[in-house]
PDB file of N, CA and C in Angstrom:
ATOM      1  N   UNK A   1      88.859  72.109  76.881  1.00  0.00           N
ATOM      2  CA  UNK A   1      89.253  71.653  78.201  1.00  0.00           C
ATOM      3  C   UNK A   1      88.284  70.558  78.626  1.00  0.00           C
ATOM      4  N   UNK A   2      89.290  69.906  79.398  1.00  0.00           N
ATOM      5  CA  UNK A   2      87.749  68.183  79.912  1.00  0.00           C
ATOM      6  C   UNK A   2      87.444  68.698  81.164  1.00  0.00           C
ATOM      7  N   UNK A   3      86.555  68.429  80.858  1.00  0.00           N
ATOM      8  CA  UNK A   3      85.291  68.387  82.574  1.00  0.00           C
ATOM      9  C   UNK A   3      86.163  68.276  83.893  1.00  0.00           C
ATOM     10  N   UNK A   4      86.699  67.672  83.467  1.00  0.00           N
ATOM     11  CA  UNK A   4      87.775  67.118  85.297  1.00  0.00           C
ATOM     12  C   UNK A   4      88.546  68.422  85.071  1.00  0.00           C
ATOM     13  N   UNK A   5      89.483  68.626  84.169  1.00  0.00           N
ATOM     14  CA  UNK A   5      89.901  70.252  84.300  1.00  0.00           C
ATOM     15  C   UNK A   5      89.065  71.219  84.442  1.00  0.00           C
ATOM     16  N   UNK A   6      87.983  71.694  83.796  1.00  0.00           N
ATOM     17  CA  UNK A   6      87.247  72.432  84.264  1.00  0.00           C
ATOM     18  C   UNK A   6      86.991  72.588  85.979  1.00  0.00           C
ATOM     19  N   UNK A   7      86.789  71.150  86.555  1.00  0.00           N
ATOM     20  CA  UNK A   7      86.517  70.939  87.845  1.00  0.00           C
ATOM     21  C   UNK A   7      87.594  71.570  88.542  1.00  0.00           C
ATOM     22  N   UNK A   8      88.511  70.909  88.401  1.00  0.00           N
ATOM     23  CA  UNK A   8      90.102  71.084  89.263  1.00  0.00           C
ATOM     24  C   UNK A   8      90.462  73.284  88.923  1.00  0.00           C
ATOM     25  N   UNK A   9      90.252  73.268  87.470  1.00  0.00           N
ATOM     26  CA  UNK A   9      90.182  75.178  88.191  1.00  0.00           C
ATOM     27  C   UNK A   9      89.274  75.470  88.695  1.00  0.00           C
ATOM     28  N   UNK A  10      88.129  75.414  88.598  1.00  0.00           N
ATOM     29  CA  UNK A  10      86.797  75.720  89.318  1.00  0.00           C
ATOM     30  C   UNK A  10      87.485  75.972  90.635  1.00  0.00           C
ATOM     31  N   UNK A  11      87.377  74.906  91.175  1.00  0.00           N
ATOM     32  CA  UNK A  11      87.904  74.384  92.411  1.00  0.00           C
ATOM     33  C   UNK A  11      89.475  75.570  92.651  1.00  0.00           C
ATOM     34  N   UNK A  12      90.251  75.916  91.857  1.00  0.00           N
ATOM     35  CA  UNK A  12      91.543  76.552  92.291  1.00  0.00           C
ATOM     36  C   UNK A  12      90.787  78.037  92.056  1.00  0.00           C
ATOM     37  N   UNK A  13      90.007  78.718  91.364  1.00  0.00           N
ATOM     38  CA  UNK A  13      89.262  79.705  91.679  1.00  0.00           C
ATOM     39  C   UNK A  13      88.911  79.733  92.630  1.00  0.00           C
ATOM     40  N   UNK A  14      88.407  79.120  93.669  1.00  0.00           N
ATOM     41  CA  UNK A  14      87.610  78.852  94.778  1.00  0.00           C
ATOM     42  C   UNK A  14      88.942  79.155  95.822  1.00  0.00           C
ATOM     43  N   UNK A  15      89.679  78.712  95.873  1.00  0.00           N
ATOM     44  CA  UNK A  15      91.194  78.550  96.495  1.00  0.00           C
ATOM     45  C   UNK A  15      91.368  80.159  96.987  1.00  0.00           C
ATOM     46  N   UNK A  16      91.745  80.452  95.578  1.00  0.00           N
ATOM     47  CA  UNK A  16      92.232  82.212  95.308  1.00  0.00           C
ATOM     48  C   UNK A  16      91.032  82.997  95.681  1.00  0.00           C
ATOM     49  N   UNK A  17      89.348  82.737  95.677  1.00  0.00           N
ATOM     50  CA  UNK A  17      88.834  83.647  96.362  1.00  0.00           C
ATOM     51  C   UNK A  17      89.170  84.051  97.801  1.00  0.00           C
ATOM     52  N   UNK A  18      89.307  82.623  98.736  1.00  0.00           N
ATOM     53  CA  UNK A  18      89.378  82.411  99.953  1.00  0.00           C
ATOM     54  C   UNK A  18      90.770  82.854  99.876  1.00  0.00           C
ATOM     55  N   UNK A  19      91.991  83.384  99.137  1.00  0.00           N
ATOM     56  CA  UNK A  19      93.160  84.026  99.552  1.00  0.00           C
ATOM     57  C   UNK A  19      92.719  85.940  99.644  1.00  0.00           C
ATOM     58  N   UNK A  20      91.630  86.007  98.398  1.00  0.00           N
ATOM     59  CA  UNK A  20      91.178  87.145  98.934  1.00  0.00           C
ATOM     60  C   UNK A  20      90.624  87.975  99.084  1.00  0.00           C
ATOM     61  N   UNK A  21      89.288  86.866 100.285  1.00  0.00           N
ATOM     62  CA  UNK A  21      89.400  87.267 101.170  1.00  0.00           C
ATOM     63  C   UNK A  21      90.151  87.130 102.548  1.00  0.00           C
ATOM     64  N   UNK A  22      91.224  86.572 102.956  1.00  0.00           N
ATOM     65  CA  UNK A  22      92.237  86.658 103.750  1.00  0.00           C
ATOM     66  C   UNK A  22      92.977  87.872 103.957  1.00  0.00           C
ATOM     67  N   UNK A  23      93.469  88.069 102.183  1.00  0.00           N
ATOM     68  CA  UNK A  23      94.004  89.764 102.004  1.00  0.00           C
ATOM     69  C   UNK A  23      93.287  90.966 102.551  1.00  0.00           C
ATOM     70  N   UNK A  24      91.883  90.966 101.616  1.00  0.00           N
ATOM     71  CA  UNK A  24      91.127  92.119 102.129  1.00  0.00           C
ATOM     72  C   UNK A  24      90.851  92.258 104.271  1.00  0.00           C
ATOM     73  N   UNK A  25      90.935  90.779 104.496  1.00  0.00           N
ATOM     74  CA  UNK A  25      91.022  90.949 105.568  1.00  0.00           C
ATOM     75  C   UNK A  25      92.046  91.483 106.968  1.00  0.00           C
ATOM     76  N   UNK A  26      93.212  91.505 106.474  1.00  0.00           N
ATOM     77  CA  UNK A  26      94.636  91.309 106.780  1.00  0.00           C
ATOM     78  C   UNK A  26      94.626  93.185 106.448  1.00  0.00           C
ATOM     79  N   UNK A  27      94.082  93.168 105.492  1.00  0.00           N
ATOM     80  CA  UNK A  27      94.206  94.745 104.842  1.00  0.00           C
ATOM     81  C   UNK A  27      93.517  95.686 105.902  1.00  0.00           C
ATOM     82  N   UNK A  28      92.029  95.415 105.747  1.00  0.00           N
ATOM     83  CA  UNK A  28      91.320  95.578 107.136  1.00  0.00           C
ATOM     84  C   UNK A  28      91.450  96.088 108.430  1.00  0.00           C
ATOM     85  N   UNK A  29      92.664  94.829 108.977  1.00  0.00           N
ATOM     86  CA  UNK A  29      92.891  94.847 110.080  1.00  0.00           C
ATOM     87  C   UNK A  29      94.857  95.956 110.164  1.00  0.00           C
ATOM     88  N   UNK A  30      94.697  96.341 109.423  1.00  0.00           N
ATOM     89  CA  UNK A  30      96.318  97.175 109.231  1.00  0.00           C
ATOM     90  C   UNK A  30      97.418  96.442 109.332  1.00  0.00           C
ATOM     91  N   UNK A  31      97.159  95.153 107.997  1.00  0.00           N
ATOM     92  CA  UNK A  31      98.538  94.097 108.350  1.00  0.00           C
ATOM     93  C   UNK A  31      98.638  94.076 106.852  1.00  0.00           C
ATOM     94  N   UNK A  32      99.200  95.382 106.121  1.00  0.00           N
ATOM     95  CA  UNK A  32      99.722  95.527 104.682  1.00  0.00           C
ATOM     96  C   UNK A  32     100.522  94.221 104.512  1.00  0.00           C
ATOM     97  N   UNK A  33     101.232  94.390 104.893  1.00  0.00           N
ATOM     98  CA  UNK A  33     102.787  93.325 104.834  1.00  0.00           C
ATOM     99  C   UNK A  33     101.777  92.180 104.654  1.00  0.00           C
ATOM    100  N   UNK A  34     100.831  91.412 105.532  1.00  0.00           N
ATOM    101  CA  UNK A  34     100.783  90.091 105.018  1.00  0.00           C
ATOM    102  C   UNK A  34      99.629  90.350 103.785  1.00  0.00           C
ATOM    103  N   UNK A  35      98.440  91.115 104.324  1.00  0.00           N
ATOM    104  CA  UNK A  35      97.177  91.816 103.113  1.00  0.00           C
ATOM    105  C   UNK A  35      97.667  91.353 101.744  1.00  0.00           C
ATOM    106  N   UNK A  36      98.981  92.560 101.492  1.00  0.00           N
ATOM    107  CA  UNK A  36      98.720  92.487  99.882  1.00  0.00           C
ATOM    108  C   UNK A  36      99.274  91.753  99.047  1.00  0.00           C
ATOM    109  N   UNK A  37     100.299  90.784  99.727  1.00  0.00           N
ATOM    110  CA  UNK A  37     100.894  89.506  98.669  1.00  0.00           C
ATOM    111  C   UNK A  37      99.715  88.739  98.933  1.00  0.00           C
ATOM    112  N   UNK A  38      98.481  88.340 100.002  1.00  0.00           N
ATOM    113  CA  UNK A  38      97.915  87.345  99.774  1.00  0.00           C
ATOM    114  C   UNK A  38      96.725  87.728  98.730  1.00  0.00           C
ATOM    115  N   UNK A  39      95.853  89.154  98.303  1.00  0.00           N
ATOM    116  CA  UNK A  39      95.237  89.616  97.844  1.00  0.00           C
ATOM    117  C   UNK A  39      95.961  89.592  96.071  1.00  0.00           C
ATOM    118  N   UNK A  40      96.618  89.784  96.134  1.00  0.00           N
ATOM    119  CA  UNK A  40      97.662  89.992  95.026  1.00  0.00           C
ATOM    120  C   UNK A  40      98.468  88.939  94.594  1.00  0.00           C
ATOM    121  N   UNK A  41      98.324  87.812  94.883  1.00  0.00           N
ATOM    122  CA  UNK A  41      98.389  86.016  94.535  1.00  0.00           C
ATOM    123  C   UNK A  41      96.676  85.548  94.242  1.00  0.00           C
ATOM    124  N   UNK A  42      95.753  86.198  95.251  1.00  0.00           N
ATOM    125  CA  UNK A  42      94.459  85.730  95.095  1.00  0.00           C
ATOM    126  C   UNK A  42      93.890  86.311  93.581  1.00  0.00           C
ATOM    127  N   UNK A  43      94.180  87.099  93.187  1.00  0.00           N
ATOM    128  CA  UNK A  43      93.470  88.173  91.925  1.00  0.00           C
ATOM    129  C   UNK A  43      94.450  87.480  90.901  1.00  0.00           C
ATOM    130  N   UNK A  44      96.153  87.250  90.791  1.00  0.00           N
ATOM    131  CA  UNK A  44      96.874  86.780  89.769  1.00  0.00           C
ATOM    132  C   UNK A  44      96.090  85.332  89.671  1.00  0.00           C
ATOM    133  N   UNK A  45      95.597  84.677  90.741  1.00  0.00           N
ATOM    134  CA  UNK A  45      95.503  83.459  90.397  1.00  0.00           C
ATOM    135  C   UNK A  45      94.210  82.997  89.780  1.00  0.00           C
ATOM    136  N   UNK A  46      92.550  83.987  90.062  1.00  0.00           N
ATOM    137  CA  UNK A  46      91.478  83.810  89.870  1.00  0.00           C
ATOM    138  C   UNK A  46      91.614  84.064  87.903  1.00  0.00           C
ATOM    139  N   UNK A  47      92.425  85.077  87.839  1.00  0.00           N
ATOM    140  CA  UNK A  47      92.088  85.982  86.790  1.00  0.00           C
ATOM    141  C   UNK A  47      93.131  84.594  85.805  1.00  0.00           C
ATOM    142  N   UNK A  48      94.465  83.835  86.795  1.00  0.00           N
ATOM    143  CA  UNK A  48      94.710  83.219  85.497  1.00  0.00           C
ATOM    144  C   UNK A  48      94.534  81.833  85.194  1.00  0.00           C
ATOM    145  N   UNK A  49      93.220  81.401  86.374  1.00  0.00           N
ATOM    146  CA  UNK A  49      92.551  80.374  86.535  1.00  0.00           C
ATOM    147  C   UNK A  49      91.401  79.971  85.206  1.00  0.00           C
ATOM    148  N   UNK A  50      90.746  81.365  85.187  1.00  0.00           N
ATOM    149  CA  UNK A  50      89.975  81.834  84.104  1.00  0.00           C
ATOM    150  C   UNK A  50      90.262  82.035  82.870  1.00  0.00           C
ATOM    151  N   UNK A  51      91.456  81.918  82.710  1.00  0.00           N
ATOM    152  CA  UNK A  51      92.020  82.732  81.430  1.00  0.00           C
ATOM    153  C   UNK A  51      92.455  81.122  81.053  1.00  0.00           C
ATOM    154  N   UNK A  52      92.918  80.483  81.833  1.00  0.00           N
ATOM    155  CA  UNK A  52      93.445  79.280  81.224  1.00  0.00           C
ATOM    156  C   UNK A  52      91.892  77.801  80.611  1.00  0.00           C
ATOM    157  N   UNK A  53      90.713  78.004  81.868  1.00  0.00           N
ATOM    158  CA  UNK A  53      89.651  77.707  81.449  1.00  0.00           C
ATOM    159  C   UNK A  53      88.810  78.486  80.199  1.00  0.00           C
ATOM    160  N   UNK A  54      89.277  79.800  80.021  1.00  0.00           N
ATOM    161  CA  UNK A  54      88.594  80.030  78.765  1.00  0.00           C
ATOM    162  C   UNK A  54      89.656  79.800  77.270  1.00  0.00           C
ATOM    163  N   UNK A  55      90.734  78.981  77.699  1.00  0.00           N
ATOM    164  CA  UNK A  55      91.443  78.795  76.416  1.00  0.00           C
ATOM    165  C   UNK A  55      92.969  79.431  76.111  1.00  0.00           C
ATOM    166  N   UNK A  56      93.360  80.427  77.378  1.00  0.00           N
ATOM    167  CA  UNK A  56      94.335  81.334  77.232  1.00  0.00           C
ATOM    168  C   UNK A  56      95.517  80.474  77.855  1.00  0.00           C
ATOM    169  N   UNK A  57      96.595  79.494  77.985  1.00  0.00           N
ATOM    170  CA  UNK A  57      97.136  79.399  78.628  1.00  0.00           C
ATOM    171  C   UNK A  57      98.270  79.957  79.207  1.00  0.00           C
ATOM    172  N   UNK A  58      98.910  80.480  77.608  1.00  0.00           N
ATOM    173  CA  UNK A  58      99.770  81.217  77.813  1.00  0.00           C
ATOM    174  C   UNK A  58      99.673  82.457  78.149  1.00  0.00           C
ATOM    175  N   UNK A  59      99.158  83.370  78.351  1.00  0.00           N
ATOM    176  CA  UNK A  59      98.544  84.374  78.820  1.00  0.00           C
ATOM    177  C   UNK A  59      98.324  84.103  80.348  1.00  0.00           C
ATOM    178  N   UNK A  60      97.673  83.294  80.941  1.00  0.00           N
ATOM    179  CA  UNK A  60      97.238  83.215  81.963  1.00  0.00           C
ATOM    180  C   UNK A  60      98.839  82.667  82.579  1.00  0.00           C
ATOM    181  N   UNK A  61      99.815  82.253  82.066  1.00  0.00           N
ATOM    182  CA  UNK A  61     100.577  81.763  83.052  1.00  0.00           C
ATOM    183  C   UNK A  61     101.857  83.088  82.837  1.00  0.00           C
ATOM    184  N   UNK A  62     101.712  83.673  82.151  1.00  0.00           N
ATOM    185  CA  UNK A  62     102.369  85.077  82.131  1.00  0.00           C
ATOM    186  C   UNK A  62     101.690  85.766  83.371  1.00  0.00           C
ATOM    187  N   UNK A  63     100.561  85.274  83.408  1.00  0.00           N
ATOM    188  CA  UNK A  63      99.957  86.738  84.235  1.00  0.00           C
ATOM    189  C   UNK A  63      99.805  86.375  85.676  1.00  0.00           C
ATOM    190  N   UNK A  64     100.204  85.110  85.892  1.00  0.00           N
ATOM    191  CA  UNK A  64      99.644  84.232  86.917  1.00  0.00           C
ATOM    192  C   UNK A  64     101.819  84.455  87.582  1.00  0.00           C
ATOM    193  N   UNK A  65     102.767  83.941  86.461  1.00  0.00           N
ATOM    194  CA  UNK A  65     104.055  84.427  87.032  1.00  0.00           C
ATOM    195  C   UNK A  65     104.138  86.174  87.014  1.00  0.00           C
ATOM    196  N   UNK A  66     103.504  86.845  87.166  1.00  0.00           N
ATOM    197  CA  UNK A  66     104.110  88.037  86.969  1.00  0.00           C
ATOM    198  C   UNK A  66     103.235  88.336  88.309  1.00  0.00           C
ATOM    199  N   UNK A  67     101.925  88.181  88.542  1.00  0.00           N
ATOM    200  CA  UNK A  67     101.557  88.120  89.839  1.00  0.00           C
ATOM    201  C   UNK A  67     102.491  87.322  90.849  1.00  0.00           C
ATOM    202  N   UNK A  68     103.095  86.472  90.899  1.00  0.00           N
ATOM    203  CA  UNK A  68     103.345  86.182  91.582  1.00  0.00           C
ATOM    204  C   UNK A  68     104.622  86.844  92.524  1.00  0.00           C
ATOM    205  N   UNK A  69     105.475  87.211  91.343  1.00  0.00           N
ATOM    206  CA  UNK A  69     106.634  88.051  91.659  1.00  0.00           C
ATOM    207  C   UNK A  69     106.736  89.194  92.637  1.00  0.00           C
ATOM    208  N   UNK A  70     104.586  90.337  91.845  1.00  0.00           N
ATOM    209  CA  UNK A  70     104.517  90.796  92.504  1.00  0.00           C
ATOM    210  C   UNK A  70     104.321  90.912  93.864  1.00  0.00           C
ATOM    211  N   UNK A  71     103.141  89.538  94.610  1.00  0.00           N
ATOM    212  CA  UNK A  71     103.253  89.035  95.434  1.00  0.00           C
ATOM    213  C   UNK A  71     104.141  89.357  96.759  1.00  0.00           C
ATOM    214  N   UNK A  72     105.534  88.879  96.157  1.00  0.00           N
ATOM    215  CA  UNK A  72     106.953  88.196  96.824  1.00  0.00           C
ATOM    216  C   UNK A  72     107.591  89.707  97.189  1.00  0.00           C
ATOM    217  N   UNK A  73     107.210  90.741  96.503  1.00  0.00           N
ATOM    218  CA  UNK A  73     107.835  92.006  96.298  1.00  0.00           C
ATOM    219  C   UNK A  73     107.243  92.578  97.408  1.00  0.00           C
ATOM    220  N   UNK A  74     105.662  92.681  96.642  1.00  0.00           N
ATOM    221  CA  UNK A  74     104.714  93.172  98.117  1.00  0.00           C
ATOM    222  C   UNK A  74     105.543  93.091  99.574  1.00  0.00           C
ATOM    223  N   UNK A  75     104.801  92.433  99.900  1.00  0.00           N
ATOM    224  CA  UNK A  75     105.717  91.028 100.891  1.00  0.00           C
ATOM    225  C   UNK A  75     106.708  91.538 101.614  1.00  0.00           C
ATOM    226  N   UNK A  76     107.395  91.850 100.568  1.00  0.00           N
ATOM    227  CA  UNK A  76     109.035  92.325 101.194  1.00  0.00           C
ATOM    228  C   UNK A  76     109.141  94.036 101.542  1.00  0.00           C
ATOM    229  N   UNK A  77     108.143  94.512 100.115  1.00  0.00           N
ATOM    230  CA  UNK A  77     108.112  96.154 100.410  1.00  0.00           C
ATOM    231  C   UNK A  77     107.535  96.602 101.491  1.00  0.00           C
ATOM    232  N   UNK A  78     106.364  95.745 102.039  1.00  0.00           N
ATOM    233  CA  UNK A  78     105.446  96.215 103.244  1.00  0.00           C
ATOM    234  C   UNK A  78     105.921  95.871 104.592  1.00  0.00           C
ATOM    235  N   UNK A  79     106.934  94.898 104.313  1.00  0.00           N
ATOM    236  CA  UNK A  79     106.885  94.092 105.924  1.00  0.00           C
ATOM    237  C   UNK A  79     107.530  95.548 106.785  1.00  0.00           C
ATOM    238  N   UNK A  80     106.733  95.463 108.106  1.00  0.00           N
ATOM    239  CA  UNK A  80     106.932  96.336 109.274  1.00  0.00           C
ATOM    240  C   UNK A  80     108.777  96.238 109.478  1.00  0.00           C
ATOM    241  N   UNK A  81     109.079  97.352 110.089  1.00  0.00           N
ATOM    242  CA  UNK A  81     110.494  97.006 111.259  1.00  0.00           C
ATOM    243  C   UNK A  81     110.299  96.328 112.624  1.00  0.00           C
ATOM    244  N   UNK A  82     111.242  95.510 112.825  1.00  0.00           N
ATOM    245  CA  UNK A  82     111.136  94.564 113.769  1.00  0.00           C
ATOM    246  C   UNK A  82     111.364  93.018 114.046  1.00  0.00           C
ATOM    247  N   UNK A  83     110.938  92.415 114.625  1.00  0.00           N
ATOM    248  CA  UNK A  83     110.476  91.139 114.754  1.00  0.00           C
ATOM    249  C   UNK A  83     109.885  90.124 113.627  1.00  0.00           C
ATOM    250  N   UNK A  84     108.975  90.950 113.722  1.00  0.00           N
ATOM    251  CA  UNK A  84     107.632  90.575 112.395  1.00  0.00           C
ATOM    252  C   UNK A  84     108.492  90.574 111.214  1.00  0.00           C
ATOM    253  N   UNK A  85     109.648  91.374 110.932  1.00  0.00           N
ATOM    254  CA  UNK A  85     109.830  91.754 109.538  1.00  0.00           C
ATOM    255  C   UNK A  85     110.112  90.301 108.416  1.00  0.00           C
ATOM    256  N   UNK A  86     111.132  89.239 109.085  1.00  0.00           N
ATOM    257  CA  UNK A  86     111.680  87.784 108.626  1.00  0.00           C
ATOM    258  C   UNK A  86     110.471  87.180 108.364  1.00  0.00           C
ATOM    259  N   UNK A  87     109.095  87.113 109.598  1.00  0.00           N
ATOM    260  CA  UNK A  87     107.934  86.472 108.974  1.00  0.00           C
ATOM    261  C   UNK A  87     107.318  86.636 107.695  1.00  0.00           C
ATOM    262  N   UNK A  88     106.847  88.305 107.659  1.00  0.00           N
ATOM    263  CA  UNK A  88     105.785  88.933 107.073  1.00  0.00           C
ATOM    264  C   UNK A  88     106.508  88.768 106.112  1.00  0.00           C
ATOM    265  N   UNK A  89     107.811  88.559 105.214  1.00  0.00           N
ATOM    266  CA  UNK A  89     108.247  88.821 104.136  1.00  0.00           C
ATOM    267  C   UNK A  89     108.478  86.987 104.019  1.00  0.00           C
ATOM    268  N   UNK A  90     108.967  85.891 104.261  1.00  0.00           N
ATOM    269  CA  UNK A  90     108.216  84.876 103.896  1.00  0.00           C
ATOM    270  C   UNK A  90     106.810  84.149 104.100  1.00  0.00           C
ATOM    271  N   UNK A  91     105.732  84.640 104.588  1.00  0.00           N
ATOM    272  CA  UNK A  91     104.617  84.848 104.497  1.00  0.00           C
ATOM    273  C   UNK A  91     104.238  85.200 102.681  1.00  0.00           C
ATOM    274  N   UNK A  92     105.149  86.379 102.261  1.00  0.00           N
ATOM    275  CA  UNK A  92     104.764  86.868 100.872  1.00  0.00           C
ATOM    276  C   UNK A  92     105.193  85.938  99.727  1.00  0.00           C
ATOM    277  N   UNK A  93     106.446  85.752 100.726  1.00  0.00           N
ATOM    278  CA  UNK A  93     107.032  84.638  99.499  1.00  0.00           C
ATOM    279  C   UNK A  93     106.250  83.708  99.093  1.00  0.00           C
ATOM    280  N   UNK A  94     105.768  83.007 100.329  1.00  0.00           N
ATOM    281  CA  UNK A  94     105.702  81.872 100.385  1.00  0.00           C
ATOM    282  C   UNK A  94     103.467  81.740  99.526  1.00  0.00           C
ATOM    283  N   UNK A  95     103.259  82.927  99.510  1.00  0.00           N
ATOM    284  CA  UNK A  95     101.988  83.217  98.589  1.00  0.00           C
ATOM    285  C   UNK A  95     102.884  83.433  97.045  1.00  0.00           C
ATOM    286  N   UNK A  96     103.406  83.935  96.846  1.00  0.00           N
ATOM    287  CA  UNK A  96     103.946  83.937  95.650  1.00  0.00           C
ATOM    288  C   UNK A  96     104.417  82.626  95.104  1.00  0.00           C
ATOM    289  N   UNK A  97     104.970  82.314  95.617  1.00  0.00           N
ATOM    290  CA  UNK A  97     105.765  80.988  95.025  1.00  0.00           C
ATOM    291  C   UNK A  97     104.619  80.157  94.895  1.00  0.00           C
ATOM    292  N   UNK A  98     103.823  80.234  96.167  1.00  0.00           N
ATOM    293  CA  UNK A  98     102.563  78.715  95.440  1.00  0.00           C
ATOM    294  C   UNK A  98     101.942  79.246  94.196  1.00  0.00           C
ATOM    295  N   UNK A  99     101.612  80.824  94.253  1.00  0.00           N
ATOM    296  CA  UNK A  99     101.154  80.940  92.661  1.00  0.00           C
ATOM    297  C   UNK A  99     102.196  80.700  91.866  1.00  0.00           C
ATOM    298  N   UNK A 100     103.181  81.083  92.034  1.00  0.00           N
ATOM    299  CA  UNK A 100     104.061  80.117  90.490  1.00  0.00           C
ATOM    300  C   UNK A 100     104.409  79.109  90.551  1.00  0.00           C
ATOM    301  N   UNK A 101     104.270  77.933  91.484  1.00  0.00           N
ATOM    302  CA  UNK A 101     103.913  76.750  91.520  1.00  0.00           C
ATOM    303  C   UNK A 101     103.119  76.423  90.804  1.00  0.00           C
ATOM    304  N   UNK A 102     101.697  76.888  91.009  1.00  0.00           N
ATOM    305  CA  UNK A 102     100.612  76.688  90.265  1.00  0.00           C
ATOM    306  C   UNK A 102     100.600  77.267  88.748  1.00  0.00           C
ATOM    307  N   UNK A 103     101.544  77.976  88.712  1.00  0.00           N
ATOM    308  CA  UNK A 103     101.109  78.730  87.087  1.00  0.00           C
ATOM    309  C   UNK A 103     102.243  77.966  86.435  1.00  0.00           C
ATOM    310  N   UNK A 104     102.896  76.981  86.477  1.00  0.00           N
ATOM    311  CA  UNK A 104     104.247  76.325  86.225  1.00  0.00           C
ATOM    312  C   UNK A 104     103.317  74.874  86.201  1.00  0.00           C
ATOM    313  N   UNK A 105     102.453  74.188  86.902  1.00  0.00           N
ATOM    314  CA  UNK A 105     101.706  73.026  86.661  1.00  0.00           C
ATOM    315  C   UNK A 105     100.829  73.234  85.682  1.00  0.00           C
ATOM    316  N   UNK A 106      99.673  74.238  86.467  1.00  0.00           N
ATOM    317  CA  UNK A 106      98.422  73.987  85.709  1.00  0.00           C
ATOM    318  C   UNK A 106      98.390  74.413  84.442  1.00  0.00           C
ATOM    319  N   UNK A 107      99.274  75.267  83.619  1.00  0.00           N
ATOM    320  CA  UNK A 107      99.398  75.574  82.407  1.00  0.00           C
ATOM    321  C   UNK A 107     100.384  74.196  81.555  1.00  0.00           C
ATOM    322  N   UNK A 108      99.764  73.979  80.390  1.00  0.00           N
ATOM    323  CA  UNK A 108     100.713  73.413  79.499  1.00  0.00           C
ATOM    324  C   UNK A 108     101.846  74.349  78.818  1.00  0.00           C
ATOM    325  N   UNK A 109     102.328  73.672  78.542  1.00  0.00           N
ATOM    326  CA  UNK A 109     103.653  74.621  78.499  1.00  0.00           C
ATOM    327  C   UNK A 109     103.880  75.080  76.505  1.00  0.00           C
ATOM    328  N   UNK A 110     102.991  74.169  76.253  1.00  0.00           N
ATOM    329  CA  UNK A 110     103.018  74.693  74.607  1.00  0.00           C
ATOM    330  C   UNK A 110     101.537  74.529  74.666  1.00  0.00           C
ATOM    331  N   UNK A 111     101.305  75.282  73.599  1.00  0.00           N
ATOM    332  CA  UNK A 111      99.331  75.113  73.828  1.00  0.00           C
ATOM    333  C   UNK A 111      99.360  74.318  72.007  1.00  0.00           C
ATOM    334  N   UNK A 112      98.522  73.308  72.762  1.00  0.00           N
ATOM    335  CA  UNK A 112      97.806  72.207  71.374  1.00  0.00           C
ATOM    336  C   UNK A 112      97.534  72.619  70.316  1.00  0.00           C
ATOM    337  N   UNK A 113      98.351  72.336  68.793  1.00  0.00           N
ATOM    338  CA  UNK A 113      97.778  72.871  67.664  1.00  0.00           C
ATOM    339  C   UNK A 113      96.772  72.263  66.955  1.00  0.00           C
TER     340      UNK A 113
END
């Protein structure tokens, strides 16, 4: 991997910590519904930030879409009755999808022989 990639995940590790801690915070405060898709995009994304800087791409973007799904699921399984419910469940989405946004860019899609 080149230095500028190295940089640019560095940097998207950094991203996904600050998602969670958002989660753990959200969790905290008794707001499951938004908590665990953002905690649960933050961990798919650190773990396949890493995996793709240590050489794994394909792996990491399996694990990075399969987090994400879970995410979107979260999201939808937790959201409260009510008002809140239309937010809190694109809130999840909308953490999910940027991780498979991101696991759909930052991975190459065949790894270099």
């Amino acid at each position: 991997m080149t230095r500028a990639g190295l940089v640019r995940h560095g940097f998207a590790v950094l991203v996904f910590l600050l998602m969670i801690g958002s989660g753990v915070d959200l969790l905290a405060h008794r707001a499951a519904g938004l908590g665990a898709p953002f905690l649960i995009a933050g961990v798919a994304g650190v773990a396949g930030s890493l995996a793709v800087m240590l050489g794994h791409p394909r792996a990491a973007r399996i694990g990075m879409l399969a987090g994400a799904a879970a995410a979107a699921g979260a999201g939808w399984a937790l959201a409260p009755g009510g008002m809140d419910r239309g937010f809190v469940i694109a809130a999840g989405a909308v953490a999910g999808g940027a991780l498979a946004v991101f696991a759909l860019l930052a991975t190459p899609k065949r790894h270099p022989s």
